[in-house]
PDB file of N, CA and C in Angstrom:
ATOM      1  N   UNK A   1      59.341 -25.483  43.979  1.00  0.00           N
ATOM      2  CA  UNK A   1      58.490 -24.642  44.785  1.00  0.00           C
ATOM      3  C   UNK A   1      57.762 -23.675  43.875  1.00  0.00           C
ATOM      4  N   UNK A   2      56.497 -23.511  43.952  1.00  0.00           N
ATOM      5  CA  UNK A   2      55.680 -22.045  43.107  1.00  0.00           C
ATOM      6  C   UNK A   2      55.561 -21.474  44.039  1.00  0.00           C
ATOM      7  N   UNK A   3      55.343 -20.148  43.417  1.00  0.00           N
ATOM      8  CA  UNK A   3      55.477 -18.874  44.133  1.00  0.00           C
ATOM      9  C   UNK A   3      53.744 -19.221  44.684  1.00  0.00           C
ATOM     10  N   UNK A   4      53.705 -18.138  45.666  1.00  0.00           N
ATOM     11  CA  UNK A   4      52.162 -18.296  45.850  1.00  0.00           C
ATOM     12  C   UNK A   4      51.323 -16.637  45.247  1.00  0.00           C
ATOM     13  N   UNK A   5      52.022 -16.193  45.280  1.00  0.00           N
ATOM     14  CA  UNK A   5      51.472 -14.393  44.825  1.00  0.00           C
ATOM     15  C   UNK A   5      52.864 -13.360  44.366  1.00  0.00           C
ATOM     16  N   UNK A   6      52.680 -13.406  42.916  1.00  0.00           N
ATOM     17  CA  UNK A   6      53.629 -11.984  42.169  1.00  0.00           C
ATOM     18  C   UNK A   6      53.506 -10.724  43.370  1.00  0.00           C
ATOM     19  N   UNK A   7      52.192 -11.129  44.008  1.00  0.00           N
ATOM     20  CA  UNK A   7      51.748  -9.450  44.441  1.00  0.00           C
ATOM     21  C   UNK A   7      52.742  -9.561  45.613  1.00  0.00           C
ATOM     22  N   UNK A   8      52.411 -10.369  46.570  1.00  0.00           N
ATOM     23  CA  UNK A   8      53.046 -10.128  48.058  1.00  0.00           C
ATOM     24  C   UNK A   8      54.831 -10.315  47.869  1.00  0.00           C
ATOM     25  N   UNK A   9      55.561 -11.231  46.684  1.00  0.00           N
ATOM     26  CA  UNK A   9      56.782 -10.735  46.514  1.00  0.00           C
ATOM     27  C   UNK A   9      56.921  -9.349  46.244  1.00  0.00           C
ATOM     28  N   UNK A  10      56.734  -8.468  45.386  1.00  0.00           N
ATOM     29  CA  UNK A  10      56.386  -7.358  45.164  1.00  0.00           C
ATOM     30  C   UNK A  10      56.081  -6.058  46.230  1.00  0.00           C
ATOM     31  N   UNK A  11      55.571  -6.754  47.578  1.00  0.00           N
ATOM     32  CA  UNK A  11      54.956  -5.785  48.329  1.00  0.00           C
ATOM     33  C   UNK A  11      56.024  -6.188  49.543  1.00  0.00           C
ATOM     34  N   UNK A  12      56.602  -7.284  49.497  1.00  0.00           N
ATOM     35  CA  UNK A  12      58.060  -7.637  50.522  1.00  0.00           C
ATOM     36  C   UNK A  12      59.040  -6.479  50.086  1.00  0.00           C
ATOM     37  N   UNK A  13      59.242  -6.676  48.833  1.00  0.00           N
ATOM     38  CA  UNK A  13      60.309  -6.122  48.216  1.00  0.00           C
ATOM     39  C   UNK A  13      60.443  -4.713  48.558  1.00  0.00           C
ATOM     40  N   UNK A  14      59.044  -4.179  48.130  1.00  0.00           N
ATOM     41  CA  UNK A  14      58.610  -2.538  48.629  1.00  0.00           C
ATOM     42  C   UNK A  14      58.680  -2.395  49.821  1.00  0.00           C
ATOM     43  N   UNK A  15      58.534  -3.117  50.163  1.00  0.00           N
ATOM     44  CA  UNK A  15      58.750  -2.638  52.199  1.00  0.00           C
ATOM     45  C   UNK A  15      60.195  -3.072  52.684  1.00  0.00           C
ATOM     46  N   UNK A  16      61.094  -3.156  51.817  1.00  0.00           N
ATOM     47  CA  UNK A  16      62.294  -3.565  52.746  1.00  0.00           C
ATOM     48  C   UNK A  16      63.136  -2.775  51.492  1.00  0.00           C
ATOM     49  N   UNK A  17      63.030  -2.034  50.195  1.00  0.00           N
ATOM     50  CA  UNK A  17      63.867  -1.344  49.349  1.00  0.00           C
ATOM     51  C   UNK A  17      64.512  -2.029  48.811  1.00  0.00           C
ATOM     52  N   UNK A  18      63.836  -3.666  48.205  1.00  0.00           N
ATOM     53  CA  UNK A  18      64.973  -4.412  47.428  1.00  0.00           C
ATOM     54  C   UNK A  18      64.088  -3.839  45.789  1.00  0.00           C
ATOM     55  N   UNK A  19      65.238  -3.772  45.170  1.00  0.00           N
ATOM     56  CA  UNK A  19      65.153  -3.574  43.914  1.00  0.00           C
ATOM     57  C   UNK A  19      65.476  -5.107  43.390  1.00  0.00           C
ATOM     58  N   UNK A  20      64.892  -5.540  42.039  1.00  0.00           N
ATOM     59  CA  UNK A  20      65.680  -6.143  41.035  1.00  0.00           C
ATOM     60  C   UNK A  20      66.916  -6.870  41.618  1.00  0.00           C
ATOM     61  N   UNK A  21      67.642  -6.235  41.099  1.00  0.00           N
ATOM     62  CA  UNK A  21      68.962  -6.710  41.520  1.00  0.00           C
ATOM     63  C   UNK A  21      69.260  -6.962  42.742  1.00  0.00           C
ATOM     64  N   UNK A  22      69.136  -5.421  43.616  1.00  0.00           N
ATOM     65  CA  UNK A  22      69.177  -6.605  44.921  1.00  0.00           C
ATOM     66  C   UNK A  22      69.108  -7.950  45.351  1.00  0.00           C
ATOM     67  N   UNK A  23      67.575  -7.882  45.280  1.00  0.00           N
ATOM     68  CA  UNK A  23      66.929  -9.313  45.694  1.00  0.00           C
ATOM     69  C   UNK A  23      67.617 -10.683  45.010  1.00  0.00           C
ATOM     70  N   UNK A  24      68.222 -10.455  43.585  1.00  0.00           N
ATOM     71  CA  UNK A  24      68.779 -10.886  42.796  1.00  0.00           C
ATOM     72  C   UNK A  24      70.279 -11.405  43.242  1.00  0.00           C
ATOM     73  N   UNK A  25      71.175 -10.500  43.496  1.00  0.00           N
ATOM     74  CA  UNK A  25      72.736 -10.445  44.283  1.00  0.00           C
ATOM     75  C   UNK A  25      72.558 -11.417  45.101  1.00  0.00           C
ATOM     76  N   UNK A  26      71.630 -10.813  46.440  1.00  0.00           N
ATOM     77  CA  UNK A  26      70.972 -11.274  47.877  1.00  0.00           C
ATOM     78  C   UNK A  26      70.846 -13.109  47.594  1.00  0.00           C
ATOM     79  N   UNK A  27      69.597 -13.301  46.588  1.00  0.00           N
ATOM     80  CA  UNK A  27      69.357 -15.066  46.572  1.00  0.00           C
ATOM     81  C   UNK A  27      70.456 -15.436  45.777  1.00  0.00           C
ATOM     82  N   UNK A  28      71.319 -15.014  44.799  1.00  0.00           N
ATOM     83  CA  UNK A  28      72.098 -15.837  44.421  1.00  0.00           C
ATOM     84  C   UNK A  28      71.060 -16.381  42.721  1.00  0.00           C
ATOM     85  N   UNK A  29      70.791 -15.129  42.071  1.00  0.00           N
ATOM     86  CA  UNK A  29      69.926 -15.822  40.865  1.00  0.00           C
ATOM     87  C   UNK A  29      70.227 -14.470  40.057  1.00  0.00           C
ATOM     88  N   UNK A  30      69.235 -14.427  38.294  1.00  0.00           N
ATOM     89  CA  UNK A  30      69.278 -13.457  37.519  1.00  0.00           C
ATOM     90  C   UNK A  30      68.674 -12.086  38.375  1.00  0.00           C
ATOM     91  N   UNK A  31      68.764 -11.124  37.653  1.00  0.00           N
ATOM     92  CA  UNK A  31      67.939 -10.099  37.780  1.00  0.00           C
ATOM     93  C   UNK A  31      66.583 -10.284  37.163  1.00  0.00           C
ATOM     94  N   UNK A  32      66.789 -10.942  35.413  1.00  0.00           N
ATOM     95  CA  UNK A  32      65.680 -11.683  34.846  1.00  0.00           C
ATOM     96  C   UNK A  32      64.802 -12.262  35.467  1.00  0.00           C
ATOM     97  N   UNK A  33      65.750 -13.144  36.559  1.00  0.00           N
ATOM     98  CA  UNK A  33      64.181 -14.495  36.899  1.00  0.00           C
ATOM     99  C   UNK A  33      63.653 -13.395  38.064  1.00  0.00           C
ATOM    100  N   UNK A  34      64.077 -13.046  38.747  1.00  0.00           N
ATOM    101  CA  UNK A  34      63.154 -11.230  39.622  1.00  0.00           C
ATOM    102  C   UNK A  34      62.539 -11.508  39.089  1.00  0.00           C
ATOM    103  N   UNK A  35      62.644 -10.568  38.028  1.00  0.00           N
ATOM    104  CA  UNK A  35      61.386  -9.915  37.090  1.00  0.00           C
ATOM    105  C   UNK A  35      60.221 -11.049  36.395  1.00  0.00           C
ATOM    106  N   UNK A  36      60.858 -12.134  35.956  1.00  0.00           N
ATOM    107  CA  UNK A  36      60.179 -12.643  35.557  1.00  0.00           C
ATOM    108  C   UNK A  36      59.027 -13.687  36.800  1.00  0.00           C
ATOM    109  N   UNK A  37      59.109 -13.841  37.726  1.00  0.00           N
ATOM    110  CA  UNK A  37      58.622 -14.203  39.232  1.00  0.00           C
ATOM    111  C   UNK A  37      57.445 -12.787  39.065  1.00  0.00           C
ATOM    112  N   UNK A  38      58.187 -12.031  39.082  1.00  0.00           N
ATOM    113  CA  UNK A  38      56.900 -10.480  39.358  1.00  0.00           C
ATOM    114  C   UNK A  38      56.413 -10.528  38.251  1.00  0.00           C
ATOM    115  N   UNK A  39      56.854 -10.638  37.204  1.00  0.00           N
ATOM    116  CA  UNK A  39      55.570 -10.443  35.765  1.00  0.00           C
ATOM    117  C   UNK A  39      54.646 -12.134  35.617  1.00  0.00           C
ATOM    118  N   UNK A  40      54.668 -12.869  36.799  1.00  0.00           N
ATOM    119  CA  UNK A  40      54.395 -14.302  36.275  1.00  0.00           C
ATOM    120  C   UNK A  40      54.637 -15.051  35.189  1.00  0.00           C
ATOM    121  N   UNK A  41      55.764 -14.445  34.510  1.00  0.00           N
ATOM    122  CA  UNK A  41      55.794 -15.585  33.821  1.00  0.00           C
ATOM    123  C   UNK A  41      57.114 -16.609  34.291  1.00  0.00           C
ATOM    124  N   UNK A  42      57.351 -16.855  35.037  1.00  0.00           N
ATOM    125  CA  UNK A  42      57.567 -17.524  35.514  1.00  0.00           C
ATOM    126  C   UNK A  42      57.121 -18.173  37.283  1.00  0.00           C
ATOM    127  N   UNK A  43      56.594 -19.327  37.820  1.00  0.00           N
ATOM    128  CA  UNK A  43      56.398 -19.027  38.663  1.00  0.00           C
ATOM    129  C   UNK A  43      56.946 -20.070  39.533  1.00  0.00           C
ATOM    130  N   UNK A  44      58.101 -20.727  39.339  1.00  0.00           N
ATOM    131  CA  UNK A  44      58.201 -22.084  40.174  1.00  0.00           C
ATOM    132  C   UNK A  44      60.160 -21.732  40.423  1.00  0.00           C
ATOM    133  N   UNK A  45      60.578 -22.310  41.429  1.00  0.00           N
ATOM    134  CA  UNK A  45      62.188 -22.291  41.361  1.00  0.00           C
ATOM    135  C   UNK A  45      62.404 -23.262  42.661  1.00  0.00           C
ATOM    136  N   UNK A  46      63.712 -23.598  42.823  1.00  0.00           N
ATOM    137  CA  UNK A  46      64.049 -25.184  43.100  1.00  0.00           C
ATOM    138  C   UNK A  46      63.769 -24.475  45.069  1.00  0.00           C
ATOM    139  N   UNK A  47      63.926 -25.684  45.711  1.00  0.00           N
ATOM    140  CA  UNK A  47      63.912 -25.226  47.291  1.00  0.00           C
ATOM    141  C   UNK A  47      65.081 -23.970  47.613  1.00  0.00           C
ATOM    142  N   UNK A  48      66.097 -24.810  47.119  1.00  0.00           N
ATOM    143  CA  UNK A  48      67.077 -23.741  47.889  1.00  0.00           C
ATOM    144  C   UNK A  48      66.840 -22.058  46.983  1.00  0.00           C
ATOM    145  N   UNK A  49      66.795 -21.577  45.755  1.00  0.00           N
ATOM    146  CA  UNK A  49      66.481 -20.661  45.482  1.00  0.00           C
ATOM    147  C   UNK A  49      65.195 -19.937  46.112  1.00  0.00           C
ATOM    148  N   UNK A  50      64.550 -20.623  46.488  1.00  0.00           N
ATOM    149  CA  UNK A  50      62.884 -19.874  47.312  1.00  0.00           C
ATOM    150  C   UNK A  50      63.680 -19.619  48.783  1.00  0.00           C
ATOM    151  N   UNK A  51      64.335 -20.467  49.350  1.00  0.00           N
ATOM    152  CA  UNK A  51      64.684 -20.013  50.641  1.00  0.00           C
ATOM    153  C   UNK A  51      65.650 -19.193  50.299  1.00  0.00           C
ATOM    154  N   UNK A  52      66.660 -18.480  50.111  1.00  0.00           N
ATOM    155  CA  UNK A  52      67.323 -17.951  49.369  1.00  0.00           C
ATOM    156  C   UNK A  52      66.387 -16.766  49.525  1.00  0.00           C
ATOM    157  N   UNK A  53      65.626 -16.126  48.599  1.00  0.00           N
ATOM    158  CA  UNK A  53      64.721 -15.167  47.992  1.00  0.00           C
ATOM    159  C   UNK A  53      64.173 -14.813  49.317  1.00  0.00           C
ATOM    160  N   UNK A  54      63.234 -15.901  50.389  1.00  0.00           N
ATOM    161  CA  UNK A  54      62.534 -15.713  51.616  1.00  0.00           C
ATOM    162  C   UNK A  54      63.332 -14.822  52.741  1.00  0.00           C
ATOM    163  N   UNK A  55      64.629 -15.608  52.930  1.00  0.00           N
ATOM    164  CA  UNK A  55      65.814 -15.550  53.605  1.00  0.00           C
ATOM    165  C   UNK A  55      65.946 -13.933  53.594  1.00  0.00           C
ATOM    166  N   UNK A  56      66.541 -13.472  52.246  1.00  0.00           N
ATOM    167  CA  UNK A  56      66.849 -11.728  51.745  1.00  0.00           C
ATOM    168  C   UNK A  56      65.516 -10.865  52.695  1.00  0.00           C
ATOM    169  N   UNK A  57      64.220 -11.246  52.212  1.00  0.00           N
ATOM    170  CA  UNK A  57      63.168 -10.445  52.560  1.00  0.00           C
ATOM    171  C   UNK A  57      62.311 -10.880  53.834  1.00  0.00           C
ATOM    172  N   UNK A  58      63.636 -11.769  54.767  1.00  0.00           N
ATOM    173  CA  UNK A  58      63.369 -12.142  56.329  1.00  0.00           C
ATOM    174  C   UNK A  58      61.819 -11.945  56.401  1.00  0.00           C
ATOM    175  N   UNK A  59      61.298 -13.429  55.755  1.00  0.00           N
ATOM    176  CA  UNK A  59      60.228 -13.910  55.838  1.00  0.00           C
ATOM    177  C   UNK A  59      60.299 -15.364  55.667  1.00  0.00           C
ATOM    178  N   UNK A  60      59.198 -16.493  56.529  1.00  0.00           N
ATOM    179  CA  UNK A  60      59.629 -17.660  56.458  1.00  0.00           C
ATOM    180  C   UNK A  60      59.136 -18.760  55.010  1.00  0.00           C
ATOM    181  N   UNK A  61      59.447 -19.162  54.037  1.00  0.00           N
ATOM    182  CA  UNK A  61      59.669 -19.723  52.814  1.00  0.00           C
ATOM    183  C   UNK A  61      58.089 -19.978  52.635  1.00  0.00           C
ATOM    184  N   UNK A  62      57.311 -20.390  53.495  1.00  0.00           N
ATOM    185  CA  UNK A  62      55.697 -20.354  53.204  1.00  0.00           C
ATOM    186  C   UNK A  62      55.248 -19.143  53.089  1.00  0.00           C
ATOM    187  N   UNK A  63      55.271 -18.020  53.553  1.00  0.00           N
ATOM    188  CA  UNK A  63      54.686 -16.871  53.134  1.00  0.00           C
ATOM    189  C   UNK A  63      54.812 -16.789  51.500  1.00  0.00           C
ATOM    190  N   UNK A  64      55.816 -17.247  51.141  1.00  0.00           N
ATOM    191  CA  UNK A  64      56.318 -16.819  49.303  1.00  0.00           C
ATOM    192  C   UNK A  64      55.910 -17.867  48.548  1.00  0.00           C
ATOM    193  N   UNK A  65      56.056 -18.904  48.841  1.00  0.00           N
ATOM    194  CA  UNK A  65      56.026 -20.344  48.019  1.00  0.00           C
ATOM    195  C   UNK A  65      55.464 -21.120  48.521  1.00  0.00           C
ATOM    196  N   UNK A  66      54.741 -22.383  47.831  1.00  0.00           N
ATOM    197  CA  UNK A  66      54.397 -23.180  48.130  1.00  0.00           C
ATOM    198  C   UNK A  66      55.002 -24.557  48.190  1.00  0.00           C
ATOM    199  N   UNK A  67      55.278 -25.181  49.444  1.00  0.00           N
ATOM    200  CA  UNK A  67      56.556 -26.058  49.657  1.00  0.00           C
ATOM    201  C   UNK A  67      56.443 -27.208  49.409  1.00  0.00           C
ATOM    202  N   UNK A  68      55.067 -28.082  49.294  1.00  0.00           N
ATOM    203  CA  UNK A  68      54.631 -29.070  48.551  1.00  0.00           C
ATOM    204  C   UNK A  68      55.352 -29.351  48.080  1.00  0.00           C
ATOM    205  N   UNK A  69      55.778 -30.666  47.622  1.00  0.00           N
ATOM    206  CA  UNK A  69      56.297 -31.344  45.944  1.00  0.00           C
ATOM    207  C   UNK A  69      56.131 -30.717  44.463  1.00  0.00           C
ATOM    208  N   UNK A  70      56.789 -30.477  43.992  1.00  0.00           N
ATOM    209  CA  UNK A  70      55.780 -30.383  42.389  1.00  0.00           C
ATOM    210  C   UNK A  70      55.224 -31.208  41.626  1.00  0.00           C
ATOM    211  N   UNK A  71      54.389 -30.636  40.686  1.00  0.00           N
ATOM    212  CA  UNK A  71      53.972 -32.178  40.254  1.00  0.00           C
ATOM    213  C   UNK A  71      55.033 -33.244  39.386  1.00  0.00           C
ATOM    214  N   UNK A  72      55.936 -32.405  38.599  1.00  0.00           N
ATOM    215  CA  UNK A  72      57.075 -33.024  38.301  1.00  0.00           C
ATOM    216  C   UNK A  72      57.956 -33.711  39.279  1.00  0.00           C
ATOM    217  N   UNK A  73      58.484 -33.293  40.531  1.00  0.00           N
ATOM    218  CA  UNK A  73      58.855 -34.660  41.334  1.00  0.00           C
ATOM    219  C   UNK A  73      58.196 -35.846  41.311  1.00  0.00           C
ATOM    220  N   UNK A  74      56.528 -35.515  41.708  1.00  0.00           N
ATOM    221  CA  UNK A  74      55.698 -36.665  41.771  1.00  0.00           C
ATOM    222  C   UNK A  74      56.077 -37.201  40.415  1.00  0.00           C
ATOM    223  N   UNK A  75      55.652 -36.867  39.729  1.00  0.00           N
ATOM    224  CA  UNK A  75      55.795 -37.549  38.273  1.00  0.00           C
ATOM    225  C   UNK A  75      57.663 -38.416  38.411  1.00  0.00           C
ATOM    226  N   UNK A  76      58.149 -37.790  38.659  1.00  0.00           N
ATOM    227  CA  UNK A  76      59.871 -38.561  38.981  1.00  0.00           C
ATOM    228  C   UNK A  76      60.127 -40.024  40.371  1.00  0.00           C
ATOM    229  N   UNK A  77      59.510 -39.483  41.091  1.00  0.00           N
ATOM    230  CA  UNK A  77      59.010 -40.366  42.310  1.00  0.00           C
ATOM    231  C   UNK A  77      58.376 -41.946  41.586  1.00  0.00           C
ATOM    232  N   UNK A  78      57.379 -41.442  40.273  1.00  0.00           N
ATOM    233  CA  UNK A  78      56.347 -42.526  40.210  1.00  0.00           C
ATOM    234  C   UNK A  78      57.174 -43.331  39.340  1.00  0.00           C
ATOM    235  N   UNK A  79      57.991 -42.952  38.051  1.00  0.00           N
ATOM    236  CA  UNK A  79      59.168 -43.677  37.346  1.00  0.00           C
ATOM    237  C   UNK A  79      60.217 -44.217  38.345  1.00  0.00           C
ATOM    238  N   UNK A  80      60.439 -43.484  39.398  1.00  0.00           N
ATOM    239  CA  UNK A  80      61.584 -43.831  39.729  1.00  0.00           C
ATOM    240  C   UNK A  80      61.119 -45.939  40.365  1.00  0.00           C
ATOM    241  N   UNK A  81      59.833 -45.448  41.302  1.00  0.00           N
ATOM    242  CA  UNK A  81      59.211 -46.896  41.904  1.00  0.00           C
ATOM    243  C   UNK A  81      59.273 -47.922  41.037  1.00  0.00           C
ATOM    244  N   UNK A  82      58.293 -47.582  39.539  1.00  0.00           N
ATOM    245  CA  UNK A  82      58.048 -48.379  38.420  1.00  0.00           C
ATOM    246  C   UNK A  82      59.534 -48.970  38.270  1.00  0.00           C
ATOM    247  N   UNK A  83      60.188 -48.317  37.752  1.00  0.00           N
ATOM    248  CA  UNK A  83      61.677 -48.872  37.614  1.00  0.00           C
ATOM    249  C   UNK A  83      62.084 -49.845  38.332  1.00  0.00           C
ATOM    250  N   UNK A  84      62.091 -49.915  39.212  1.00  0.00           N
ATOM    251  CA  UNK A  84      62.636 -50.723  40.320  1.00  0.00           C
ATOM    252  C   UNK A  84      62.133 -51.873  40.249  1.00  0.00           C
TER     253      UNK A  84
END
């Protein structure tokens, strides 16, 4: 899943008093990957960690992320066919 906006995690967070860690404890991840989600440099994490994160800041998993495939599944999907 990619995030869809550093900003609107950021502005969830501010409106409900999750800090860092919180949000962190709450999904079940670093305090790091927080931060690193809000500084973009990182911007992608597996389904259950985005719902997780959504879940804490009782919002539904599309407001935050984008739920699409990644392109790396696709890319796994297309080996997996070939193989066969």
């Amino acid at each position: 899943m990619r995030l869809k906006s550093a900003d609107t995690l950021r502005a969830l967070m501010d409106q409900d008093g999750f800090s860092h860690g919180r949000l962190a404890r709450y999904a079940g991840c670093s305090k790091g990957f927080i931060s690193h989600l809000l500084a973009e440099r990182r911007s992608s994490c597996t389904p259950e960690l985005g719902a997780r994160i959504a879940e804490a800041l009782n919002v539904p998993v599309q407001v935050l992320f984008d739920v699409h495939k990644s392109t790396s599944s696709s890319t796994n999907d297309i080996h997996e066919r070939t193989a066969a």
